[in-house]
Protein backbone atom coordinates (compact mmCIF):
# COMPACT_ATOMS: atom_id res chain seq x y z
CA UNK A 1 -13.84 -24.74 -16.93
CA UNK A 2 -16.73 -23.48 -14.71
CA UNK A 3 -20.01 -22.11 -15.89
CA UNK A 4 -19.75 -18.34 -16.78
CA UNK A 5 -15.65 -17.65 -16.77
CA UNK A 6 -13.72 -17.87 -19.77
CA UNK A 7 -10.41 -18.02 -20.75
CA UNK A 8 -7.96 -15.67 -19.26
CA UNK A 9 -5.79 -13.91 -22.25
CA UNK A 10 -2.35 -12.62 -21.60
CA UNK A 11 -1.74 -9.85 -19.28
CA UNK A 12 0.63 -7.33 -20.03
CA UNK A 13 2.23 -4.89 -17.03
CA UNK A 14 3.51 -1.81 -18.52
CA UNK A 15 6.07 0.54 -16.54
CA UNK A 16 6.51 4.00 -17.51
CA UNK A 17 9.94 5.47 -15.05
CA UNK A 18 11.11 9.17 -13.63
CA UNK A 19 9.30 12.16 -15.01
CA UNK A 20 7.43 9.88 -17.39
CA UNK A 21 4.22 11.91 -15.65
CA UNK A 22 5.25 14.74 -17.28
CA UNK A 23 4.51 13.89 -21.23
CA UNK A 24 2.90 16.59 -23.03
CA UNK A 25 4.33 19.04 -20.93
CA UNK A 26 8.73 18.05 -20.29
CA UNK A 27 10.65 18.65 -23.71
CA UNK A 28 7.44 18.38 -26.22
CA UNK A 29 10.11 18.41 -28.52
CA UNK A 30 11.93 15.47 -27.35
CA UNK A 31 9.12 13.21 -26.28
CA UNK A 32 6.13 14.70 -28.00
CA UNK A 33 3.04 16.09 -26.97
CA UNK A 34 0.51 13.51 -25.42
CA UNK A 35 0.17 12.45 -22.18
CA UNK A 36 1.04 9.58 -20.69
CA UNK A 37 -2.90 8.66 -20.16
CA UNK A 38 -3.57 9.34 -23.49
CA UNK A 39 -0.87 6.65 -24.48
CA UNK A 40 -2.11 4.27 -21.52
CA UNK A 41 -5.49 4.83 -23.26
CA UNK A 42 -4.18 3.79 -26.26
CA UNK A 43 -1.68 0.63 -25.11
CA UNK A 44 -5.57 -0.73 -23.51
CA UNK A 45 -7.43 -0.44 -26.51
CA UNK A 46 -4.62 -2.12 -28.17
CA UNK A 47 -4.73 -5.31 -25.59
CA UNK A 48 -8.55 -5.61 -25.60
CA UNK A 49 -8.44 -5.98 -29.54
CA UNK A 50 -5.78 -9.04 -29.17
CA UNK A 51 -7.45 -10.45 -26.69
CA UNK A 52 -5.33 -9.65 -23.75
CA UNK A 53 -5.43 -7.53 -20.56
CA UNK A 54 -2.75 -4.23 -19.99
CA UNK A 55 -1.98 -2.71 -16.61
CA UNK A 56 0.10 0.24 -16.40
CA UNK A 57 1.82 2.14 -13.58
CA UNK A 58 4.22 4.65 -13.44
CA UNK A 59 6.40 5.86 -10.87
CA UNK A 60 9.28 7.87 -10.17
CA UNK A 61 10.54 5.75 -7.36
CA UNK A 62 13.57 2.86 -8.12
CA UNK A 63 12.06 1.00 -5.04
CA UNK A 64 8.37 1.35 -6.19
CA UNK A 65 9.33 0.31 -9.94
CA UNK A 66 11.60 -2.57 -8.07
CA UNK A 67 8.52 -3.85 -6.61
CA UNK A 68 6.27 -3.71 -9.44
CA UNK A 69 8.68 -5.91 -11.21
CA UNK A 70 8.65 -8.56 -8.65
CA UNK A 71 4.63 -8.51 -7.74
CA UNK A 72 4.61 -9.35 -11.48
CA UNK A 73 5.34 -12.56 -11.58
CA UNK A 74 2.74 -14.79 -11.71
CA UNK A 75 -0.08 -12.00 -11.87
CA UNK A 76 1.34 -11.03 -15.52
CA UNK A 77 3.01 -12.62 -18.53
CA UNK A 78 5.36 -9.88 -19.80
CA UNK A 79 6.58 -6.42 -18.84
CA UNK A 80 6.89 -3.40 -21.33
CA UNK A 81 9.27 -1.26 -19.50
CA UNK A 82 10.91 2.66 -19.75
CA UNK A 83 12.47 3.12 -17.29
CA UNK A 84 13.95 6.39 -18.18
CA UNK A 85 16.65 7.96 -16.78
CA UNK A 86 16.90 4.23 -14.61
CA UNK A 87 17.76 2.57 -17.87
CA UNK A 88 21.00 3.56 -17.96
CA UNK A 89 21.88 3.03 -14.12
CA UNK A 90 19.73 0.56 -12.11
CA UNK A 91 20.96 -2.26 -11.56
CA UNK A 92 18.32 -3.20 -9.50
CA UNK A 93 15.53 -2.82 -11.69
CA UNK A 94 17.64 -5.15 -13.87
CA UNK A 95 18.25 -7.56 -11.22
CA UNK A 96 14.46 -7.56 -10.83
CA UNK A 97 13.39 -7.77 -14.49
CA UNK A 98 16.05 -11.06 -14.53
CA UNK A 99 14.51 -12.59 -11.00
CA UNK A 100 11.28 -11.97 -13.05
CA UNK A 101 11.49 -14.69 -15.24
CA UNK A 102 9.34 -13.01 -17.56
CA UNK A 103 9.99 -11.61 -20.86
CA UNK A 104 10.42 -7.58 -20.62
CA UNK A 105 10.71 -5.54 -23.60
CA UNK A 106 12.47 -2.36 -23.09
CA UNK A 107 11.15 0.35 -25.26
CA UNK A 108 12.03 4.70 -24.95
CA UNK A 109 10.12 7.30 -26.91
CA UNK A 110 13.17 9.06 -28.30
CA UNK A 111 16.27 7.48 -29.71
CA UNK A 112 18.63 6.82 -27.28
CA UNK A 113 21.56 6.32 -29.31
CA UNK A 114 21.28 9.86 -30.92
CA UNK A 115 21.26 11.74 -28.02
CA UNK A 116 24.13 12.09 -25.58
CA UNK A 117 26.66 9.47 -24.69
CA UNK A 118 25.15 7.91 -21.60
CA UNK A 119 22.08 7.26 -22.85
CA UNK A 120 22.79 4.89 -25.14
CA UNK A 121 23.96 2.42 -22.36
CA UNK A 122 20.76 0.84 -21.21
CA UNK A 123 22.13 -1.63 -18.27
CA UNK A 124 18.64 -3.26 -18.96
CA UNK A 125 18.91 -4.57 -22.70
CA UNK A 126 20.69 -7.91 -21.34
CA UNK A 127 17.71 -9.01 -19.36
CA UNK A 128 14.85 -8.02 -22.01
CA UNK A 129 14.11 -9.88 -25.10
CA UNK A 130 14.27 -6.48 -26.54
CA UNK A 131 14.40 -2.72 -27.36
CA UNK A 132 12.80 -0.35 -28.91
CA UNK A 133 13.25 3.36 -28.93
CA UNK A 134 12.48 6.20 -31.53
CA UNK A 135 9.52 6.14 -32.28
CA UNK A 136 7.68 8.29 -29.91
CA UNK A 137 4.06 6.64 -28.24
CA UNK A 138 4.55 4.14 -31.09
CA UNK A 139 7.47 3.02 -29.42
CA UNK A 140 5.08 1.62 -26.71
CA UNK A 141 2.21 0.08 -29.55
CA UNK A 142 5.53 -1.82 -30.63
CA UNK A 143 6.67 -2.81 -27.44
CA UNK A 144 2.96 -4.25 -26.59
CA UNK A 145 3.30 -6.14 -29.69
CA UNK A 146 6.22 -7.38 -29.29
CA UNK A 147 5.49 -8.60 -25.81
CA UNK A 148 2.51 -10.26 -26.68
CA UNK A 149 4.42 -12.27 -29.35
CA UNK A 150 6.52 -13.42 -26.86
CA UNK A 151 3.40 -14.80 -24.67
CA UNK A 152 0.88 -15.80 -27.53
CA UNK A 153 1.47 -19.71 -28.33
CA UNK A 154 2.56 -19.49 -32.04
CA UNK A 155 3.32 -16.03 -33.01
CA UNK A 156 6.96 -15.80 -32.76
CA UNK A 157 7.66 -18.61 -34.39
């Protein structure tokens, strides 16, 4: 290794969907009341302390969110992904987490399968190692951890 660079640690890209912008101020009572750069604040501090770097982006573009998914490979070793309202109808995002290659973890601040009928179809679950959804911002703390289980040697196993 050369003088004065050490060890990269994992690198997490998280991708917040449509109207995702708008925490603290769209349905409070749905999604909650901070922001989505409080949460990015939080989802750093969170990868620093394990050792690993977080990106985030957000976007209420299919195409933009499309090619987020695809720069990640190789620059990244797992996505955290809400995709809102996309979850339940983009293929292509799902096309693109599976050309990936790398493992996603799909995670919503409310519970999808309490609210109405369509949104508990994500067309996404297949492709990601998994989902989490309920739990408000924690949903994303969870979905960081679980991603970086799935890229630390040894901690899934």
């Amino acid at each position: 290794m050369p003088k004065g660079t050490r060890p990269r640690g994992p690198s997490i890209l998280v991708i917040h969907g449509p109207n995702l912008n708008l925490l603290g101020q769209r349905e409070p009572e749905v999604y909650g009341t901070r922001t989505l750069r409080q949460i990015d604040a939080d989802l750093r501090a969170q990868a620093r302390q394990n050792g690993a770097e977080l990106r985030s982006l957000q976007s209420n573009s299919e195409g933009d969110l499309v090619s987020a998914i695809q720069r990640a490979r190789g620059r990244h070793d797992a996505i955290v992904i809400n995709a809102g309202a996309y979850t339940h109808t983009s293929f292509a995002i799902r096309d693109a987490i599976q050309a990936a290659g790398l493992p996603a973890v799909e995670v919503h601040l409310s519970n999808i399968h309490r609210r109405e009928a369509w949104r508990a179809t994500s067309v996404l679950a297949d492709v990601c190692v998994g989902q989490i959804a309920g739990f408000g911002p924690l949903s994303y703390t969870l979905g960081v951890q679980a991603a970086l289980a799935q890229v630390k040697p040894g901690a899934h196993s």
